[in-house]
PDB file of N, CA and C in Angstrom:
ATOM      1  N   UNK A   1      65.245  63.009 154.787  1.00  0.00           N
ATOM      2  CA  UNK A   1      65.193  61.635 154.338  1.00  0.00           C
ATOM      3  C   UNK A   1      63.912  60.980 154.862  1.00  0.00           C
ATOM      4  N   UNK A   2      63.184  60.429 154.154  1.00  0.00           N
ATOM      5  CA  UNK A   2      61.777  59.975 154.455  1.00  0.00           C
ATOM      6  C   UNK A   2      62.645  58.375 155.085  1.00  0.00           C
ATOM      7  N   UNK A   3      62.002  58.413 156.037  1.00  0.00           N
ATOM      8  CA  UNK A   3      61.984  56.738 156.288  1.00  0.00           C
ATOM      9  C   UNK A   3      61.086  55.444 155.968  1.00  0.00           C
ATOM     10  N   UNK A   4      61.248  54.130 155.851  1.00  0.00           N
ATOM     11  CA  UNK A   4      60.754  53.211 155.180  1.00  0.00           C
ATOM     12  C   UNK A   4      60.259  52.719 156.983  1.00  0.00           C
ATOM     13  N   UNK A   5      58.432  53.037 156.255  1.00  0.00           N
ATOM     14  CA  UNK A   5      57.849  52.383 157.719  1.00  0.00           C
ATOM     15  C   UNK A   5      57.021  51.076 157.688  1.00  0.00           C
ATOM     16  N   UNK A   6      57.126  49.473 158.330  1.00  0.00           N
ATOM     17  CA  UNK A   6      56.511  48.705 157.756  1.00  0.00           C
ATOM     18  C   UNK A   6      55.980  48.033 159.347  1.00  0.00           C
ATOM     19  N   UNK A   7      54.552  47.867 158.673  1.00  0.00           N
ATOM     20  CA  UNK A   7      53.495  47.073 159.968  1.00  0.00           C
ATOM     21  C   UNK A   7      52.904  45.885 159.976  1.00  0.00           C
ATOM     22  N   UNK A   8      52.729  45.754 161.139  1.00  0.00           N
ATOM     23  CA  UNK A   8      52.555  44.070 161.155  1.00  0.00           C
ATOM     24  C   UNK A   8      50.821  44.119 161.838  1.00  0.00           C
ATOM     25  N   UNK A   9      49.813  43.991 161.372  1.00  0.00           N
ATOM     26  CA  UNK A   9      48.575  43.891 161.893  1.00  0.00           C
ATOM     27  C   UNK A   9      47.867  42.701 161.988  1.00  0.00           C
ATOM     28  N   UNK A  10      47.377  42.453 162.800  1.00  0.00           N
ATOM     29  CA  UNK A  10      46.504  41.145 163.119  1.00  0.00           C
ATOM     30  C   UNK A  10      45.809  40.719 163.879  1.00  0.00           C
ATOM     31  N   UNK A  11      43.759  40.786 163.267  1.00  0.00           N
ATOM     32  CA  UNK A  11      43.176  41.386 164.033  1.00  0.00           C
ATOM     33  C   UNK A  11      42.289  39.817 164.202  1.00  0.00           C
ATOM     34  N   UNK A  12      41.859  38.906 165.057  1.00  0.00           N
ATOM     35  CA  UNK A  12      41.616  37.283 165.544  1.00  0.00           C
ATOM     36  C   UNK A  12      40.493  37.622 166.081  1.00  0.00           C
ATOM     37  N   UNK A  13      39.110  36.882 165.442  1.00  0.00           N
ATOM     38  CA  UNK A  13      37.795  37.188 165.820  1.00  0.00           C
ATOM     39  C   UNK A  13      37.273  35.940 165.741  1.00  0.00           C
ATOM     40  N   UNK A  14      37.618  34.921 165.065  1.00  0.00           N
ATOM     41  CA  UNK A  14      36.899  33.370 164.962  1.00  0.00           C
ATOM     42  C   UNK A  14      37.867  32.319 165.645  1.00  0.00           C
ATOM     43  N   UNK A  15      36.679  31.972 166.514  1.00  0.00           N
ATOM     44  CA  UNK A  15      37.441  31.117 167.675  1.00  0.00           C
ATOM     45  C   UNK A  15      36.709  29.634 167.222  1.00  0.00           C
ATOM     46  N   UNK A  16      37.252  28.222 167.209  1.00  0.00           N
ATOM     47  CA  UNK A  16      36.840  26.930 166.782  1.00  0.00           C
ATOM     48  C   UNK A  16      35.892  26.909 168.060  1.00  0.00           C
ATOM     49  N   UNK A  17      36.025  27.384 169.321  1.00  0.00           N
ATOM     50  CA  UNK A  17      35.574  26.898 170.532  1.00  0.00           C
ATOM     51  C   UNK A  17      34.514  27.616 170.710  1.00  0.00           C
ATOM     52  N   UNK A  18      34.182  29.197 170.192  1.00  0.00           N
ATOM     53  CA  UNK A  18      32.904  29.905 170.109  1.00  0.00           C
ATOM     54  C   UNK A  18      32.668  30.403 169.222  1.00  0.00           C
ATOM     55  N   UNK A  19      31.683  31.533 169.400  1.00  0.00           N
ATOM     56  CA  UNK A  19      31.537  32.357 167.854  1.00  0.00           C
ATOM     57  C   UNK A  19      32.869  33.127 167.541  1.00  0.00           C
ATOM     58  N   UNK A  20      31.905  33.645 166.387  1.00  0.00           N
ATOM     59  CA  UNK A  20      32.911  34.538 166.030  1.00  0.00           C
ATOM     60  C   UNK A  20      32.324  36.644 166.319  1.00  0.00           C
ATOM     61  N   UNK A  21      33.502  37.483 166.514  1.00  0.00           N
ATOM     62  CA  UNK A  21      33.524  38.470 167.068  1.00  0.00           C
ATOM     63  C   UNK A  21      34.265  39.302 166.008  1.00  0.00           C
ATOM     64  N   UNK A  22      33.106  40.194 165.860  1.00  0.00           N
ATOM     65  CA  UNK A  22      33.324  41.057 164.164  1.00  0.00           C
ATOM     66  C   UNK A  22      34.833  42.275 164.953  1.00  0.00           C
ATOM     67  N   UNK A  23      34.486  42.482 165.947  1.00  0.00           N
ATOM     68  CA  UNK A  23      35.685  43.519 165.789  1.00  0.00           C
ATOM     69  C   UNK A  23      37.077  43.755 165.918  1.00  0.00           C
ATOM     70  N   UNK A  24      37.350  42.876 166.960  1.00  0.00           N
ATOM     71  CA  UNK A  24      38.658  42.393 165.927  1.00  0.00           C
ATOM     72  C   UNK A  24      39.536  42.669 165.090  1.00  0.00           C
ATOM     73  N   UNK A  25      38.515  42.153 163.508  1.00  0.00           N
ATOM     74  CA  UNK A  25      38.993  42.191 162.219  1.00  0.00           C
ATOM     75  C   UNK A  25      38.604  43.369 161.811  1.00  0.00           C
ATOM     76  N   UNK A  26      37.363  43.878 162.256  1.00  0.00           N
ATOM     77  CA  UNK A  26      37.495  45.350 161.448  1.00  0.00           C
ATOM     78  C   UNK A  26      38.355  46.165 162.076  1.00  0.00           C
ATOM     79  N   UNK A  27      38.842  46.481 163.762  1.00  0.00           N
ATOM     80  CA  UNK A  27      40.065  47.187 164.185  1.00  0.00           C
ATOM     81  C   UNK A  27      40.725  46.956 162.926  1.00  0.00           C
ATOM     82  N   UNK A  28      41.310  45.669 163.116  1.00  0.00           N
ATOM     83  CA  UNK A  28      42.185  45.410 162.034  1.00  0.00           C
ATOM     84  C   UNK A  28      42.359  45.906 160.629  1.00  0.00           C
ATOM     85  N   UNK A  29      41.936  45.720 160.167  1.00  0.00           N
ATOM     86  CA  UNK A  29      40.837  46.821 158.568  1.00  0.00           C
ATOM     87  C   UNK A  29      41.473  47.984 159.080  1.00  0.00           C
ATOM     88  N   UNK A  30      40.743  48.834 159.579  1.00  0.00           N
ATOM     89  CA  UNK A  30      40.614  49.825 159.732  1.00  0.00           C
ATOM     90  C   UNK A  30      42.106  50.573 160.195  1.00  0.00           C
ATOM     91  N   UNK A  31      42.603  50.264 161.206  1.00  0.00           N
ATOM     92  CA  UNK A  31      43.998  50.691 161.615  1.00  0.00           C
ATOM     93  C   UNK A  31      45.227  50.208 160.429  1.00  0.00           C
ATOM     94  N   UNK A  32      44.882  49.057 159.550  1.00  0.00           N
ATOM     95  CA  UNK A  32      45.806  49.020 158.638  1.00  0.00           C
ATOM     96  C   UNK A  32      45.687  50.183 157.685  1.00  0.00           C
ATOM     97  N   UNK A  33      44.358  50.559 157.327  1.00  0.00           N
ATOM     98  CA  UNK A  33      43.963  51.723 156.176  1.00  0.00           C
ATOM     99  C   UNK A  33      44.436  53.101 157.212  1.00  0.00           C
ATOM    100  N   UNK A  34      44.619  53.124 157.515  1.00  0.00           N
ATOM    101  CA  UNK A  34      45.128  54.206 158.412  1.00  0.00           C
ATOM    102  C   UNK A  34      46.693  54.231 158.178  1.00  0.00           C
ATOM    103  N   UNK A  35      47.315  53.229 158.492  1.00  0.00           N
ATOM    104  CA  UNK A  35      48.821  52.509 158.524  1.00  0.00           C
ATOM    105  C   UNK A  35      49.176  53.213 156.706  1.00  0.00           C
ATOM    106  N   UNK A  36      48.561  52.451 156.091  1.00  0.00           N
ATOM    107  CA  UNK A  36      48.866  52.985 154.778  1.00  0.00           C
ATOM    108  C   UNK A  36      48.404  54.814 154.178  1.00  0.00           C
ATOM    109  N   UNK A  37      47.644  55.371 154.992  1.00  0.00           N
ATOM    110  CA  UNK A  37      47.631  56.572 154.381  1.00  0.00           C
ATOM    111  C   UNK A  37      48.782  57.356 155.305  1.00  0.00           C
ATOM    112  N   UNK A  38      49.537  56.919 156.218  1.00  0.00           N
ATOM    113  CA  UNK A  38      50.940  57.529 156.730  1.00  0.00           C
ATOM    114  C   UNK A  38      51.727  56.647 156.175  1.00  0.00           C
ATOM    115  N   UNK A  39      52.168  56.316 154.808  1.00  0.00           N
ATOM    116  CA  UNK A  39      52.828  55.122 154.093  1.00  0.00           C
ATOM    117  C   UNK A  39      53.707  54.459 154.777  1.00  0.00           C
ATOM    118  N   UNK A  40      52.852  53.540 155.973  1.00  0.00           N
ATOM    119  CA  UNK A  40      53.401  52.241 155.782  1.00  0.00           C
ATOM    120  C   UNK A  40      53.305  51.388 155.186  1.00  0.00           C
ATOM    121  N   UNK A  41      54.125  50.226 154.967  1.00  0.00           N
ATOM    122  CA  UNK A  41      53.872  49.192 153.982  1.00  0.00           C
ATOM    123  C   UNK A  41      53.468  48.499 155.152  1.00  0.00           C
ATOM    124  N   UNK A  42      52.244  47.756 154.951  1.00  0.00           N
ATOM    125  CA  UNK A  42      51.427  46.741 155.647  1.00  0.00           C
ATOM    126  C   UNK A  42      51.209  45.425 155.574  1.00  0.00           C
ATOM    127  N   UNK A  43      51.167  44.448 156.676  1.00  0.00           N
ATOM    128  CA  UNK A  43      51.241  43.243 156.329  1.00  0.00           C
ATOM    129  C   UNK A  43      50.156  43.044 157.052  1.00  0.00           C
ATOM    130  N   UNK A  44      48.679  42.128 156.397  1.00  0.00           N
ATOM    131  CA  UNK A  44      47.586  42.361 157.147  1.00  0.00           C
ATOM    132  C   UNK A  44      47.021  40.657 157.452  1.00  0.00           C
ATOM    133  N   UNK A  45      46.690  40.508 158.293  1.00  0.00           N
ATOM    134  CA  UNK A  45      46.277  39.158 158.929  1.00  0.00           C
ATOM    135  C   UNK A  45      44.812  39.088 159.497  1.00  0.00           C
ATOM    136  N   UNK A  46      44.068  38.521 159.354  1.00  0.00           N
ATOM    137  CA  UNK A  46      42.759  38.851 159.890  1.00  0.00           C
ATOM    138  C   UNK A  46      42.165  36.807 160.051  1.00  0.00           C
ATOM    139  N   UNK A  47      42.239  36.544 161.115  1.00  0.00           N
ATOM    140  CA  UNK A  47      41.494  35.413 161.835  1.00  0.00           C
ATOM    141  C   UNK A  47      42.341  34.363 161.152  1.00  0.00           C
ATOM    142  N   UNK A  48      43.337  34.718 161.864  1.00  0.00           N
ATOM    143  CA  UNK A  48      44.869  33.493 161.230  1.00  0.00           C
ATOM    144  C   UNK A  48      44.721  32.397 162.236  1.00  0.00           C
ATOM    145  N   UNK A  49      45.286  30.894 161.575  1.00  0.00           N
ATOM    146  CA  UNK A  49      45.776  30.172 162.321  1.00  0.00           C
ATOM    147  C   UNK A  49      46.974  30.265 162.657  1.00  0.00           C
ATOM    148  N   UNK A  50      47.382  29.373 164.009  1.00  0.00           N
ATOM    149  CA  UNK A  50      48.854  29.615 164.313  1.00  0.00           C
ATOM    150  C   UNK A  50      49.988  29.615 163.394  1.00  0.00           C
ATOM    151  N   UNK A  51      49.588  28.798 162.204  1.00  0.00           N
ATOM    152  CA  UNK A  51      50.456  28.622 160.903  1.00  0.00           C
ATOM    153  C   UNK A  51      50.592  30.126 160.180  1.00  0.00           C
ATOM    154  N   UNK A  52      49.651  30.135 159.635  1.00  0.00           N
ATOM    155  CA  UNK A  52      49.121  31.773 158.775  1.00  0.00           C
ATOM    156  C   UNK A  52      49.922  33.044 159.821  1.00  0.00           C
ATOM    157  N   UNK A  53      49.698  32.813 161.209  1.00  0.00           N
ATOM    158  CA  UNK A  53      50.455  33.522 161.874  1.00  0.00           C
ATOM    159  C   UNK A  53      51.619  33.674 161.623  1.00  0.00           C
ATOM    160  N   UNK A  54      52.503  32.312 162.457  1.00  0.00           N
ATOM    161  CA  UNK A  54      53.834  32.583 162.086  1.00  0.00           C
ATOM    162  C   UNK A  54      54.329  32.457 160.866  1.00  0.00           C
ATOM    163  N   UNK A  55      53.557  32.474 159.724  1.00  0.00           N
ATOM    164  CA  UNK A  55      54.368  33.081 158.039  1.00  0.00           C
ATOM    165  C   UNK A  55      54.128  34.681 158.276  1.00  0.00           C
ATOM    166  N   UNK A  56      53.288  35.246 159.052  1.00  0.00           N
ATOM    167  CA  UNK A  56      53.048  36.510 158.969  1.00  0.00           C
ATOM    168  C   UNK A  56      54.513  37.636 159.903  1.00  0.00           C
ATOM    169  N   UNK A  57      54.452  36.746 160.696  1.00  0.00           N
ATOM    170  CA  UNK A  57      55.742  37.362 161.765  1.00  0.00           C
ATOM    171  C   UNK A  57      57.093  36.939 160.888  1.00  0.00           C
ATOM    172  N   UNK A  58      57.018  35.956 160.219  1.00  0.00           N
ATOM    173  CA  UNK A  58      58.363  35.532 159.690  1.00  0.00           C
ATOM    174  C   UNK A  58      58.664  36.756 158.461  1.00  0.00           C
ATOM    175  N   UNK A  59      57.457  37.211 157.747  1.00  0.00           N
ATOM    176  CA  UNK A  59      57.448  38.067 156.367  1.00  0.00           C
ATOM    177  C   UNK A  59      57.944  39.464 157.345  1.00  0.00           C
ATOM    178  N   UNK A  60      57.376  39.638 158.451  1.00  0.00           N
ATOM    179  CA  UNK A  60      57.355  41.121 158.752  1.00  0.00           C
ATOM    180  C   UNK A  60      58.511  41.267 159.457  1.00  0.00           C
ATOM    181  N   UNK A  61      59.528  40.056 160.083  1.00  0.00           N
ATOM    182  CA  UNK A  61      60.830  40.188 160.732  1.00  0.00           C
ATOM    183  C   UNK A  61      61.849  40.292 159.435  1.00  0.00           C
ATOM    184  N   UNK A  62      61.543  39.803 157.962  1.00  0.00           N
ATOM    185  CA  UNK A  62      62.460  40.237 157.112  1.00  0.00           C
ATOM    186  C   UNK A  62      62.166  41.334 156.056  1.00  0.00           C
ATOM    187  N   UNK A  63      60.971  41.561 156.579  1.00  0.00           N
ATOM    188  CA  UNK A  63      60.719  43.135 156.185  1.00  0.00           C
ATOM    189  C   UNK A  63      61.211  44.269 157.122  1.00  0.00           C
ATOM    190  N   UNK A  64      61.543  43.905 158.252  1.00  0.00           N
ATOM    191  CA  UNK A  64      62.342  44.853 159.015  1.00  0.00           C
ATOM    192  C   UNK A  64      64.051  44.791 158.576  1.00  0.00           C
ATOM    193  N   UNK A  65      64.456  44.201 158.141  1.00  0.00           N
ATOM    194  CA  UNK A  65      65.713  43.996 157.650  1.00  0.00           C
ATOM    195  C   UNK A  65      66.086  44.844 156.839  1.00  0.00           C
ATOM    196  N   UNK A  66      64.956  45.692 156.051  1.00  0.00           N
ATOM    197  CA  UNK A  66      65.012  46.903 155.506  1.00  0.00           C
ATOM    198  C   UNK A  66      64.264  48.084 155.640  1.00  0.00           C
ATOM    199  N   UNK A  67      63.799  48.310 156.999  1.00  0.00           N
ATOM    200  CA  UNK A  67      62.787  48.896 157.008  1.00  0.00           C
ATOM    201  C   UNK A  67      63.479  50.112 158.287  1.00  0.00           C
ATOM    202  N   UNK A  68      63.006  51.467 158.586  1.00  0.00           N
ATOM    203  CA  UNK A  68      63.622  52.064 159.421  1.00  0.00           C
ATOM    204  C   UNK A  68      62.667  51.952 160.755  1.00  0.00           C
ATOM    205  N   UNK A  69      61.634  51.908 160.442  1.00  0.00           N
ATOM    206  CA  UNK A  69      60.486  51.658 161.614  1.00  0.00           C
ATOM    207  C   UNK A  69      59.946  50.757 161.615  1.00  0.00           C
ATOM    208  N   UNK A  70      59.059  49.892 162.509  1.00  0.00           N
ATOM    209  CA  UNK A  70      58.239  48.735 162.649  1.00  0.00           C
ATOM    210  C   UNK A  70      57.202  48.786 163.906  1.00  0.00           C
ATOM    211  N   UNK A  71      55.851  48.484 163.658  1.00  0.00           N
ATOM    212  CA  UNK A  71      55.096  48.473 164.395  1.00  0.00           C
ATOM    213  C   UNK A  71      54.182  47.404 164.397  1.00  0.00           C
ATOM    214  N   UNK A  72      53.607  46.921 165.273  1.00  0.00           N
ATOM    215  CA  UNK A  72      52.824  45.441 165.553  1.00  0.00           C
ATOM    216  C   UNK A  72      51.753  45.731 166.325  1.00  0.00           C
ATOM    217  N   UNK A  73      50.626  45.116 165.819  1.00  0.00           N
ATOM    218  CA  UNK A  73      49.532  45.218 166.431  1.00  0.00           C
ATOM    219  C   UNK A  73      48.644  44.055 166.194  1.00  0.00           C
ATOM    220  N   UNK A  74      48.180  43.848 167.280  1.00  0.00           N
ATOM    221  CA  UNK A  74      47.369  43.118 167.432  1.00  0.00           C
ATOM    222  C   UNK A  74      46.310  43.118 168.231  1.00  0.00           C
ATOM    223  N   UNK A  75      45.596  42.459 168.213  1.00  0.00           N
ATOM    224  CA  UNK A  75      43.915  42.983 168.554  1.00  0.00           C
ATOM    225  C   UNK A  75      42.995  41.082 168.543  1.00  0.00           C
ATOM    226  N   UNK A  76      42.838  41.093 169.646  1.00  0.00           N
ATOM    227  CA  UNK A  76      41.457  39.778 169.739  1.00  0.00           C
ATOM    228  C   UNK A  76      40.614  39.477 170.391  1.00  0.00           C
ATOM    229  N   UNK A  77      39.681  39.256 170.402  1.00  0.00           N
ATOM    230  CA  UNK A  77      38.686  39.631 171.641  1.00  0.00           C
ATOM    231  C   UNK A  77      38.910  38.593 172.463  1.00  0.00           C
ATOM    232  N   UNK A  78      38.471  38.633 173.595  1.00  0.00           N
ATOM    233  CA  UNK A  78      38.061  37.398 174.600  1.00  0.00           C
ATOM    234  C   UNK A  78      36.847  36.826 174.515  1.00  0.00           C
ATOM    235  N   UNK A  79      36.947  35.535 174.375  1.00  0.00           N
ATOM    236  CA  UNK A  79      35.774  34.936 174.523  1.00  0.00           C
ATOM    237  C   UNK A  79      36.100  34.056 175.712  1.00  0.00           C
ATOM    238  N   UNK A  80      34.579  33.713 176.539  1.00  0.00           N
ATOM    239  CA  UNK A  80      34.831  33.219 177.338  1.00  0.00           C
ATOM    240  C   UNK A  80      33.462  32.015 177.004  1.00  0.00           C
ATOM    241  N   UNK A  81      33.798  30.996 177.527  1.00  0.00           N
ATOM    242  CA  UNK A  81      32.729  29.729 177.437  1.00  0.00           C
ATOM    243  C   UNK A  81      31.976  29.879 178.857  1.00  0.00           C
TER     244      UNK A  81
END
């Protein structure tokens, strides 16, 4: 029986308070395209606000409702002032 695997990625590189930090979002990119060639179904977020966020956690907690696996990742750099 194949199982139904679904991911939650979200990779935060633009900060209002500094620049912005490319990698991040390409982790992000990149580990989702990965995510999908071991078919997970992917939910992808890249330089969310706290809003955009939590619709993203809310989609991927009722995508676990049918899902046999779940994985979360996240990724953001530090910036420091």
């Amino acid at each position: 029986m194949k199982r139904k695997m679904a991911a939650l990625v979200l990779g935060n590189a633009e900060y209002p308070a500094g620049g912005e930090l490319e990698n991040p979002v390409n982790d992000a990119l990149d580990i989702s395209e990965k995510l999908k060639s071991y078919d997970f179904e992917v939910i992808l977020g890249t330089d969310c606000s706290k809003a955009a966020m939590e619709k993203k956690l809310k989609e991927f907690g009722d995508l676990l409702k049918t899902h046999d696996v779940g994985m979360f990742f996240f990724r953001r750099s530090w910036y420091a002032n």
